[in-house]
N, C-alpha and C. Protein backbone atom coordinates (compact mmCIF):
# COMPACT_ATOMS: atom_id res chain seq x y z
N UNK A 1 0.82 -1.20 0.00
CA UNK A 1 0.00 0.00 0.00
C UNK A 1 0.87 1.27 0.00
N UNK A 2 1.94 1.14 0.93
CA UNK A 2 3.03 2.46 0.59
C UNK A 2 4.32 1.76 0.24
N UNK A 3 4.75 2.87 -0.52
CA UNK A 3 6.09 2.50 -1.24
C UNK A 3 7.11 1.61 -0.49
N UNK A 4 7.49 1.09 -0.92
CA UNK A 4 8.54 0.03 0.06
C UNK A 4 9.66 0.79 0.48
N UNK A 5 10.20 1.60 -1.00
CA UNK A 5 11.55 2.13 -0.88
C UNK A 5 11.92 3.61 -0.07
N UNK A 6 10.90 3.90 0.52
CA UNK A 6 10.55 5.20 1.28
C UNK A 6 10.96 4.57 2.88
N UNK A 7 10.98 5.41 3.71
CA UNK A 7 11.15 5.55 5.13
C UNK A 7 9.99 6.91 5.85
N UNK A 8 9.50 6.18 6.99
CA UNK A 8 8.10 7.33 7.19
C UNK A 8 8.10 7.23 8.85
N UNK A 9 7.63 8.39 9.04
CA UNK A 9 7.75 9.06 10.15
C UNK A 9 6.02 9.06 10.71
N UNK A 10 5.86 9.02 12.07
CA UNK A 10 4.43 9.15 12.87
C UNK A 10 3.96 10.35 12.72
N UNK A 11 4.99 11.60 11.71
CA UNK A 11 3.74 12.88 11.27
C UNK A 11 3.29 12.69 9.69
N UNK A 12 3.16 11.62 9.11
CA UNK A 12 2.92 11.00 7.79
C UNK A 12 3.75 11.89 7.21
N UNK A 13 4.77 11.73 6.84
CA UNK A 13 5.74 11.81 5.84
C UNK A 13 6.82 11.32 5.61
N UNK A 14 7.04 10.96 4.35
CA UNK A 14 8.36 10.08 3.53
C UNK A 14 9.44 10.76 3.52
N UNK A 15 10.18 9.78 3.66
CA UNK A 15 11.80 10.00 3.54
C UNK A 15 12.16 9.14 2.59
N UNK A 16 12.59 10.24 1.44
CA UNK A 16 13.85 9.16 0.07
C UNK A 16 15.11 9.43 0.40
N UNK A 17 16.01 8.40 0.31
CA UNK A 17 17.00 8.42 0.12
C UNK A 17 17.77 7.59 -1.13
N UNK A 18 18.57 8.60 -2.00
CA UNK A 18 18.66 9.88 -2.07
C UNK A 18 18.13 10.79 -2.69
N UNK A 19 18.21 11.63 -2.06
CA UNK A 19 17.75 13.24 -2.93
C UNK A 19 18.22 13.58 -4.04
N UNK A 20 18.55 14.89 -4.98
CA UNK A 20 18.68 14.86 -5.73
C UNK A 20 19.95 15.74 -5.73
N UNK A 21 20.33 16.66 -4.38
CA UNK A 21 21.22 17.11 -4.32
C UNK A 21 22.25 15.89 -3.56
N UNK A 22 23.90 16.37 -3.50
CA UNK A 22 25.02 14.93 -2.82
C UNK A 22 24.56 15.43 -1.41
N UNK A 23 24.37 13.99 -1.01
CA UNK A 23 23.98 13.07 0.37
C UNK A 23 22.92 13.64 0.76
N UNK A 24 21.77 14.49 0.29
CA UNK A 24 20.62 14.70 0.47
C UNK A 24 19.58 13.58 0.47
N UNK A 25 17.92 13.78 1.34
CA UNK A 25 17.21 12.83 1.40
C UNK A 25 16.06 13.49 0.87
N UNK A 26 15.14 13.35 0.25
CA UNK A 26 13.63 14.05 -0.28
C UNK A 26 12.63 13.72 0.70
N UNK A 27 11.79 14.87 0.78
CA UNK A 27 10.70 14.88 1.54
C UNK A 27 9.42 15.27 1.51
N UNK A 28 8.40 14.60 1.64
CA UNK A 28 6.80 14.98 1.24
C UNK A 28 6.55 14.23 2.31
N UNK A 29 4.82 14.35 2.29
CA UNK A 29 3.83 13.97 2.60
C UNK A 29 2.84 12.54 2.43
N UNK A 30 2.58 11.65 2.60
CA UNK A 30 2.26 10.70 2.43
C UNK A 30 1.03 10.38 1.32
N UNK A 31 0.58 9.82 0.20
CA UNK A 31 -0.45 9.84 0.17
C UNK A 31 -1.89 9.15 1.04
N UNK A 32 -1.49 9.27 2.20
CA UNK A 32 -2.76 9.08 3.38
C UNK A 32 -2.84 10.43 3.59
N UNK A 33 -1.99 11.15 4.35
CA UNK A 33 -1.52 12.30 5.07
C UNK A 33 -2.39 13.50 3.85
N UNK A 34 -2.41 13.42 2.51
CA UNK A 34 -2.99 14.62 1.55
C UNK A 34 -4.11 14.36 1.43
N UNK A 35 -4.81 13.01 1.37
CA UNK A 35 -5.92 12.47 1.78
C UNK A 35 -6.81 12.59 2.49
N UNK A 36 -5.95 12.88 3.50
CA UNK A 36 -6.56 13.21 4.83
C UNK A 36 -6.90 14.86 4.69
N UNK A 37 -5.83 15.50 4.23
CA UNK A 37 -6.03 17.44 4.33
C UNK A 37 -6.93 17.62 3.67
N UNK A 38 -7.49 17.12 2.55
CA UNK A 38 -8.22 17.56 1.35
C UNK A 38 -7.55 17.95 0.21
N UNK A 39 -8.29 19.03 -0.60
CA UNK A 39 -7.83 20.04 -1.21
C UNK A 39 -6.67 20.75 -1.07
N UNK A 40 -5.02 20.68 -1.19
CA UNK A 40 -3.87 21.33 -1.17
C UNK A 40 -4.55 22.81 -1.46
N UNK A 41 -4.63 23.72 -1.14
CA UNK A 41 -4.54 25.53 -1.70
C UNK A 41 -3.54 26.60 -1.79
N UNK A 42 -2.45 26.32 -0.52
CA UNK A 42 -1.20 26.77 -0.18
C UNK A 42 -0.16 25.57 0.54
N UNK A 43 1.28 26.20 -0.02
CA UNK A 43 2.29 25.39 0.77
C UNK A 43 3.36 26.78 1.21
N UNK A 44 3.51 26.31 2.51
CA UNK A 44 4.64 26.78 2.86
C UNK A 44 6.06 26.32 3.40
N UNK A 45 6.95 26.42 2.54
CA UNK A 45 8.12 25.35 2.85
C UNK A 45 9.65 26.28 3.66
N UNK A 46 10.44 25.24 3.81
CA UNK A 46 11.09 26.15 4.46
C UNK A 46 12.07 26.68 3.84
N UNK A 47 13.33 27.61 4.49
CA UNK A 47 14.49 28.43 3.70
C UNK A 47 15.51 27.47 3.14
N UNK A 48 15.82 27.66 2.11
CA UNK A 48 16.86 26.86 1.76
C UNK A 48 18.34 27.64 2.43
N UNK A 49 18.90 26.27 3.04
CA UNK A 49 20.18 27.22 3.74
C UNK A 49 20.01 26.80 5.84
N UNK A 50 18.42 27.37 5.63
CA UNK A 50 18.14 27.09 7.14
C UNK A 50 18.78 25.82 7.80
N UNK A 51 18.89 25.44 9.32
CA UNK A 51 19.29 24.73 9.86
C UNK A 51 18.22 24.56 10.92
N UNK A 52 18.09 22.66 11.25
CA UNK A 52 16.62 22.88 11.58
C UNK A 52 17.35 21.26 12.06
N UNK A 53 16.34 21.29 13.61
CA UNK A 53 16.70 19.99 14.74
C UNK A 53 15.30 18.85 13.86
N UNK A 54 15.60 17.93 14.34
CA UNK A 54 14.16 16.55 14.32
C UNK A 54 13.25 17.05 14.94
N UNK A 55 12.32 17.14 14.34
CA UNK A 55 10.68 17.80 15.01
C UNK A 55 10.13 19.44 14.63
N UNK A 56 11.25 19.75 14.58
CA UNK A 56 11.23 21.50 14.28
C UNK A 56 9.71 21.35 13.14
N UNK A 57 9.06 22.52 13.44
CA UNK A 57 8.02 23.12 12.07
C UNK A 57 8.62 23.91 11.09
N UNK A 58 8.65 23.31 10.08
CA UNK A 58 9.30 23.57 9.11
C UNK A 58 8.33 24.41 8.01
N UNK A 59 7.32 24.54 8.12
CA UNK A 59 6.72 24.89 6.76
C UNK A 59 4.91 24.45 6.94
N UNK A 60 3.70 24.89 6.55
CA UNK A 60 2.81 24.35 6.12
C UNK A 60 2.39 23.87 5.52
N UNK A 61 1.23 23.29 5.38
CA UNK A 61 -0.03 23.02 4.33
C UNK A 61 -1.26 23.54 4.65
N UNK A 62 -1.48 24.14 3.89
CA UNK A 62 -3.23 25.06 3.99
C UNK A 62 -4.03 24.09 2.76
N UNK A 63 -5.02 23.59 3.67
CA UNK A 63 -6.07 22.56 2.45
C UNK A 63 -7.54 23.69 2.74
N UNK A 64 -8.92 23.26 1.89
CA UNK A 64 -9.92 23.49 2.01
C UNK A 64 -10.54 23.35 3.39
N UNK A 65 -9.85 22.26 3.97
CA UNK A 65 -10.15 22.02 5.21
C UNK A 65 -9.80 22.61 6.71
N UNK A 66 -7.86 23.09 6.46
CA UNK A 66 -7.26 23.01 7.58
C UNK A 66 -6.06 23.37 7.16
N UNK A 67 -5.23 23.87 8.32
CA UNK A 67 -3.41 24.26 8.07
C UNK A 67 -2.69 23.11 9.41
N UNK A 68 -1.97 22.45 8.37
CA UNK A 68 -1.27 21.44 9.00
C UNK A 68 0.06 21.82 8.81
N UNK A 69 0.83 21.55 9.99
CA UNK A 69 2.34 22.18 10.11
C UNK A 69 3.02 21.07 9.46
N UNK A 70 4.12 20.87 9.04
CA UNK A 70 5.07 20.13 8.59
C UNK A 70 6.26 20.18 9.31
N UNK A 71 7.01 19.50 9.82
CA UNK A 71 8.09 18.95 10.66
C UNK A 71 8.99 17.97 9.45
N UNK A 72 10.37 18.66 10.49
CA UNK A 72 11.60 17.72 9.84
C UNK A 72 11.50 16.75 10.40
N UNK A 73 11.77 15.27 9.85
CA UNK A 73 11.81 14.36 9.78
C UNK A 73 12.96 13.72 10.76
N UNK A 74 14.07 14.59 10.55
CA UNK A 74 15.31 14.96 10.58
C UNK A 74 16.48 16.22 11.00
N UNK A 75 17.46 16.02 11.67
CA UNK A 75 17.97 17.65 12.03
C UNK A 75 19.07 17.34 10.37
N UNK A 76 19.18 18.68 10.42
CA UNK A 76 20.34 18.53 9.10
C UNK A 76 19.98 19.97 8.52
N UNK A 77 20.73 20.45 6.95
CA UNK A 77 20.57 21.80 6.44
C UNK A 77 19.43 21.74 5.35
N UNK A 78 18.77 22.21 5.17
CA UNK A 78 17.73 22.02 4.19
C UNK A 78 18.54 22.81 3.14
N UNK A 79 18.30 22.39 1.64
CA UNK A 79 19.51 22.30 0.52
C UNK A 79 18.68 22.69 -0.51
N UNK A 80 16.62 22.09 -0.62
CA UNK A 80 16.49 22.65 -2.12
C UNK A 80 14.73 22.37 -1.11
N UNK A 81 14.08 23.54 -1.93
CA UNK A 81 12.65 23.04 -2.05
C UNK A 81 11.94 23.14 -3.44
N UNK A 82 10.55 22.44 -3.19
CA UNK A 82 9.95 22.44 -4.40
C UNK A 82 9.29 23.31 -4.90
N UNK A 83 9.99 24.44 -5.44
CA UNK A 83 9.42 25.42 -5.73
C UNK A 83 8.33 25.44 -6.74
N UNK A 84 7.58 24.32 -7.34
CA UNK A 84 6.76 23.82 -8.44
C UNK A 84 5.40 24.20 -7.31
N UNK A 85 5.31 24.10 -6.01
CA UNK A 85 4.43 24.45 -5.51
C UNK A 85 3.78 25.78 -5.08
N UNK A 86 4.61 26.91 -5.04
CA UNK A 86 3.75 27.68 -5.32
C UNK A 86 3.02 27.97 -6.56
N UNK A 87 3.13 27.88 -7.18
CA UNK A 87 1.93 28.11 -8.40
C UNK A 87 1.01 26.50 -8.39
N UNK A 88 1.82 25.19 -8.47
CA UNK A 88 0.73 24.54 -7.98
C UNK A 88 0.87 23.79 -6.86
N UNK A 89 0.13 23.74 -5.81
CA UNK A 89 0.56 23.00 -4.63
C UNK A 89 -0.60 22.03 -4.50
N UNK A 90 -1.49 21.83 -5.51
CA UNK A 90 -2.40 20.73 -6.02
C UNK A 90 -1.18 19.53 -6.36
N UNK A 91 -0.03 19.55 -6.32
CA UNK A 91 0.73 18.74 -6.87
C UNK A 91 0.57 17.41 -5.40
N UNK A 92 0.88 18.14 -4.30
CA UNK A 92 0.80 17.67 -3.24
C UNK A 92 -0.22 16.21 -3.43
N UNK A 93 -1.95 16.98 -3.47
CA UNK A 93 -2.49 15.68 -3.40
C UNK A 93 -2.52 14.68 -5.17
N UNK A 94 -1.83 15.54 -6.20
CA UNK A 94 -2.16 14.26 -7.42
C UNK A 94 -0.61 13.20 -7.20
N UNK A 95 0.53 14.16 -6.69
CA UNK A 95 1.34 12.86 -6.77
C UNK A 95 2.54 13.47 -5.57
N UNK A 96 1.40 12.52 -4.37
CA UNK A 96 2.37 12.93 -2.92
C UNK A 96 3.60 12.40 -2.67
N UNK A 97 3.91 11.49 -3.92
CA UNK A 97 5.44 10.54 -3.77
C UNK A 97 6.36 10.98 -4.60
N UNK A 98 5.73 11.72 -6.11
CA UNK A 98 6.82 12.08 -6.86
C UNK A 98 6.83 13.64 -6.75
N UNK A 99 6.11 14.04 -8.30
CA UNK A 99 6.28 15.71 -8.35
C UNK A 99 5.49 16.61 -7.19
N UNK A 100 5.06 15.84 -6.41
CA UNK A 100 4.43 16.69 -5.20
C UNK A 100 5.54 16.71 -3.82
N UNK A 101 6.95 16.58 -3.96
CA UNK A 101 7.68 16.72 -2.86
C UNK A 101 7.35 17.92 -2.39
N UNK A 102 8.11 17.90 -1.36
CA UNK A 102 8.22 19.36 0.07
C UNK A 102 9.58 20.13 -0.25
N UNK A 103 10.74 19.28 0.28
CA UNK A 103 12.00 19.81 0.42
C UNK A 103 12.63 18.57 0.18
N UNK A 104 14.09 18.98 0.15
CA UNK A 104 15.29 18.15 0.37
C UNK A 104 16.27 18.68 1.30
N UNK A 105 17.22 17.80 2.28
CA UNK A 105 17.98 18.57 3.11
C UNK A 105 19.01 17.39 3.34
N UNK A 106 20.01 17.77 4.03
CA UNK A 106 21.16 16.67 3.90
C UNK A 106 21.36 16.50 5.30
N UNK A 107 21.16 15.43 5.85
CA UNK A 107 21.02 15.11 7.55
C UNK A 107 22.30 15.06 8.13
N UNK A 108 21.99 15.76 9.10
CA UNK A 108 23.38 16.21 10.70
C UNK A 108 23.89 14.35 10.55
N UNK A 109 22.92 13.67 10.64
CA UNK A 109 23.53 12.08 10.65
C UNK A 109 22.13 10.99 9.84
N UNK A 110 23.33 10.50 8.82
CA UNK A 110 22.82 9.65 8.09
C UNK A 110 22.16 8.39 8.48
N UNK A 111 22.41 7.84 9.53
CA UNK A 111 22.14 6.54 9.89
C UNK A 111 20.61 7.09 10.72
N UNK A 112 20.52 7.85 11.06
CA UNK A 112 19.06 8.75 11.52
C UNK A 112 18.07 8.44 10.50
N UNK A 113 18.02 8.29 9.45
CA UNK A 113 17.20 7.67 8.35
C UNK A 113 16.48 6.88 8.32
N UNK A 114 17.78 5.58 8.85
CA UNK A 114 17.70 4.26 9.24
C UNK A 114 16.55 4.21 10.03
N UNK A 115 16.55 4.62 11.31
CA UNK A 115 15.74 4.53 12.72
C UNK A 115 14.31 4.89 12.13
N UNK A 116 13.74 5.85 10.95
CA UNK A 116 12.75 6.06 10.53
C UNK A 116 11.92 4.89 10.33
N UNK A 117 10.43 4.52 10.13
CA UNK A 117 9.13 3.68 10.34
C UNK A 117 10.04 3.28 8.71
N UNK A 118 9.75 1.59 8.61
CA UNK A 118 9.93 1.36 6.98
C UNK A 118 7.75 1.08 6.87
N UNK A 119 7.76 0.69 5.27
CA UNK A 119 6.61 0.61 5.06
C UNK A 119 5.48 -0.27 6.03
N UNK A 120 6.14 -1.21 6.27
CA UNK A 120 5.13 -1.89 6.90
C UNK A 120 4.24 -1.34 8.21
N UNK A 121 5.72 -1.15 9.11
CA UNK A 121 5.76 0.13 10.14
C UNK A 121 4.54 0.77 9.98
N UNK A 122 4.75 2.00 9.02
CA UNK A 122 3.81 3.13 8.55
C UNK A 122 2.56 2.42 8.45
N UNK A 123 1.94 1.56 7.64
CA UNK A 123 0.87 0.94 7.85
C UNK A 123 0.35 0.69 8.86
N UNK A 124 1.07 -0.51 9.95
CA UNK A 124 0.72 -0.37 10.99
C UNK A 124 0.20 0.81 12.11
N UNK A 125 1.09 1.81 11.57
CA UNK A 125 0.57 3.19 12.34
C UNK A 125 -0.69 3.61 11.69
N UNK A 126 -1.43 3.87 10.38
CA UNK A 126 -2.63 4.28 9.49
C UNK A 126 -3.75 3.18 9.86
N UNK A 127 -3.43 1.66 10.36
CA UNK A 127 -4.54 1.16 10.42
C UNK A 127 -4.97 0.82 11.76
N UNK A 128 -3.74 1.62 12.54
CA UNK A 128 -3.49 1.14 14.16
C UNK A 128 -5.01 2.17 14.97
């Protein structure tokens, strides 16, 4: 039901590794998690450059419904966001795994990845 090759966190969102920048990891939203918001209308992501602990609020999502905060996954430097979302941040709910990423950032420690929910995990948490 979710991607195998992803790593996911208890605030529904994926972790790829790798990103697209060197030793970076990609980051979105789950497709449960956009599912759940509704309607994407606004995103707010964070600074590229910024420096940001595990848990920090990093950025929003404003749906039809609600504004849901977004959290790093991860401490590390955030390196690139998806700037495809301001003009559309509908991207979010048509494809929450590919062209609908958040950010990318390159983690304080790599093996921190590791410790992230793998798929099955994540399931267990959505049907728990």
């Amino acid at each position: 039901m979710f991607p195998e090759d992803l790593k996911y966190t208890e605030e529904h969102e994926w972790v790829k590794t790798p990103g697209e920048s060197a030793g970076s990891v990609r980051i979105g939203i789950t497709d449960y998690a956009q599912d759940q918001l509704g309607d994407i209308v606004y995103v707010q992501l964070p600074d590229v450059g910024s420096t940001v602990a595990a848990g920090d609020s990093v950025g929003e999502l404003e749906s039809t419904k609600s504004v849901s905060e977004v959290y790093s996954p991860l401490a590390g430097e955030i390196v690139a966001v998806n700037d495809a979302l301001s003009d559309t941040p509908e991207l979010v709910n048509s494809d929450a795994y590919g062209d609908g990423w958040l950010f990318e950032m390159v983690p304080a420690d790599s093996a921190a990845v590791d410790a992230l929910m793998d798929a099955a995990g994540y399931q267990g948490l959505v049907e728990g």
